[in-house]
Protein backbone atom coordinates (compact mmCIF):
# COMPACT_ATOMS: atom_id res chain seq x y z
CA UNK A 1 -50.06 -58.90 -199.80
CA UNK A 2 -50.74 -62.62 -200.26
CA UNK A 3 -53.25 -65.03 -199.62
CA UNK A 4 -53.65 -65.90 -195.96
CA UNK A 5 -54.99 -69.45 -195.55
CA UNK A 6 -54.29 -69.89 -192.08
CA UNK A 7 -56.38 -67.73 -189.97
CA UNK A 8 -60.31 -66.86 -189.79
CA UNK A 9 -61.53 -65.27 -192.03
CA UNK A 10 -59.62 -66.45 -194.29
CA UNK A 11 -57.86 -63.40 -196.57
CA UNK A 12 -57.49 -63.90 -199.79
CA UNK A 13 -56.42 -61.02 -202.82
CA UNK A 14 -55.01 -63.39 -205.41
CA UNK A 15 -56.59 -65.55 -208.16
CA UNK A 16 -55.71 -68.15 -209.69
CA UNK A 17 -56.03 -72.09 -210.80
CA UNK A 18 -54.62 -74.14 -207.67
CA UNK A 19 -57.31 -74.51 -204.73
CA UNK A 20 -57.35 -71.51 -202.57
CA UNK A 21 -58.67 -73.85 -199.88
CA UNK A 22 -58.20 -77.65 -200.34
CA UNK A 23 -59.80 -79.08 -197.91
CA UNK A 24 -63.42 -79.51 -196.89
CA UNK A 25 -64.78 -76.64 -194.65
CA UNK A 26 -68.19 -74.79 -193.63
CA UNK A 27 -67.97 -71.63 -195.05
CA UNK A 28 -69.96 -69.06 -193.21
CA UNK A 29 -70.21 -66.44 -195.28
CA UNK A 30 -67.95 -64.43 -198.01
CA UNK A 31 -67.32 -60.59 -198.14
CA UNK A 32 -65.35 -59.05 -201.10
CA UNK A 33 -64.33 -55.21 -200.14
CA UNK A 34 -62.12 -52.35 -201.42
CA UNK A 35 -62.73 -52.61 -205.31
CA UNK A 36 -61.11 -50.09 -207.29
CA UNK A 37 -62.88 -49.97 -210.47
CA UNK A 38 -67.21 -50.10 -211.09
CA UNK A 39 -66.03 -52.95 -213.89
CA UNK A 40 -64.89 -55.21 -211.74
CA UNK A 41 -65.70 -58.64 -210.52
CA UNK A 42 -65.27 -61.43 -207.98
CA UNK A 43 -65.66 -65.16 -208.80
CA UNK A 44 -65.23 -68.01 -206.79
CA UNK A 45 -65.89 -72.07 -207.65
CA UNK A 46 -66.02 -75.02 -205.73
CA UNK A 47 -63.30 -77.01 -205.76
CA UNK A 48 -65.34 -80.67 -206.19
CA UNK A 49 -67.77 -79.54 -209.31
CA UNK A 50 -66.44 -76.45 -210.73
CA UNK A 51 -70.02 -74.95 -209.20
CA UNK A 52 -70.22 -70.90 -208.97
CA UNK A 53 -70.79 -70.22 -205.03
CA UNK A 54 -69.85 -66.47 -205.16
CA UNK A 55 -70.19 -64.29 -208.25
CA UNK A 56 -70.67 -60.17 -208.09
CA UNK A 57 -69.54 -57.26 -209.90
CA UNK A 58 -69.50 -53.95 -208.42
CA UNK A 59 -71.27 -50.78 -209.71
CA UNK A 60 -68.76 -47.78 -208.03
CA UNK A 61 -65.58 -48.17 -206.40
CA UNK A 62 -65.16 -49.46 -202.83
CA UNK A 63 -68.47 -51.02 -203.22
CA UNK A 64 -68.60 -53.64 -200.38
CA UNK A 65 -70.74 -57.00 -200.90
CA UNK A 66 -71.53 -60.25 -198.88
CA UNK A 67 -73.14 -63.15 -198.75
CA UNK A 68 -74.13 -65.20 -196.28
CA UNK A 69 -73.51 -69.32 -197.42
CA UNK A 70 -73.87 -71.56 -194.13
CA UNK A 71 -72.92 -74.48 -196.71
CA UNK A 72 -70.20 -77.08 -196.81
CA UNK A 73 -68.02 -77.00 -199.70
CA UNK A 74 -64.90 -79.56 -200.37
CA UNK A 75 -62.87 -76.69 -201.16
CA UNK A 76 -62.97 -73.77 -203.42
CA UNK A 77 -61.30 -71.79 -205.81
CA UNK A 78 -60.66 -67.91 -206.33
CA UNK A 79 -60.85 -68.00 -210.41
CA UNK A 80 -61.12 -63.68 -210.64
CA UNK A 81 -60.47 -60.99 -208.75
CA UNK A 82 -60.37 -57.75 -210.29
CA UNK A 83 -59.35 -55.80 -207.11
CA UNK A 84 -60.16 -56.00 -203.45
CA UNK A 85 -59.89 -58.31 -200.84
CA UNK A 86 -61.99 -61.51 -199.98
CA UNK A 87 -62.45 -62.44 -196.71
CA UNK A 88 -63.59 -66.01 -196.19
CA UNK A 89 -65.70 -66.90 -192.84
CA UNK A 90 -65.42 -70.06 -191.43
């Protein structure tokens, strides 16, 4: 599967260096499910300062964390993923 930037939540299960959302938005909240491994870990920055506004690591597999933001962000980027899927409420 591929990132889905069009719909809300917003699904995303690929990192990498280009903005997965350019563009200012209110981002609700941020839930990262279906983890395969207890080592691994979800990152996302903003896009304006480079700012941490999601970091967790999971202790077992299919460990399922949220967070709730309520914050406006000019855009942000997925920087790891180590399995799962992020879905991005806006």
């Amino acid at each position: 599967m591929a990132n889905v930037l069009t719909t809300n939540p917003i699904i995303l299960d690929t990192a990498g260096a280009t903005s997965a959302i350019a563009r200012r938005v209110f981002i609700k909240a941020i839930l990262w499910y279906g983890a395969t491994n207890s080592a691994h870990t979800c990152v996302i920055h903003d896009a304006s300062g480079g700012n941490i506004v999601f970091g967790a690591s999971v202790t077992a597999a299919g460990e399922v964390v949220t967070v709730n933001l309520n914050t406006r962000l000019a855009g942000i980027y997925l920087t790891t993923l180590g399995s799962g899927t992020v879905l991005i409420y806006l």
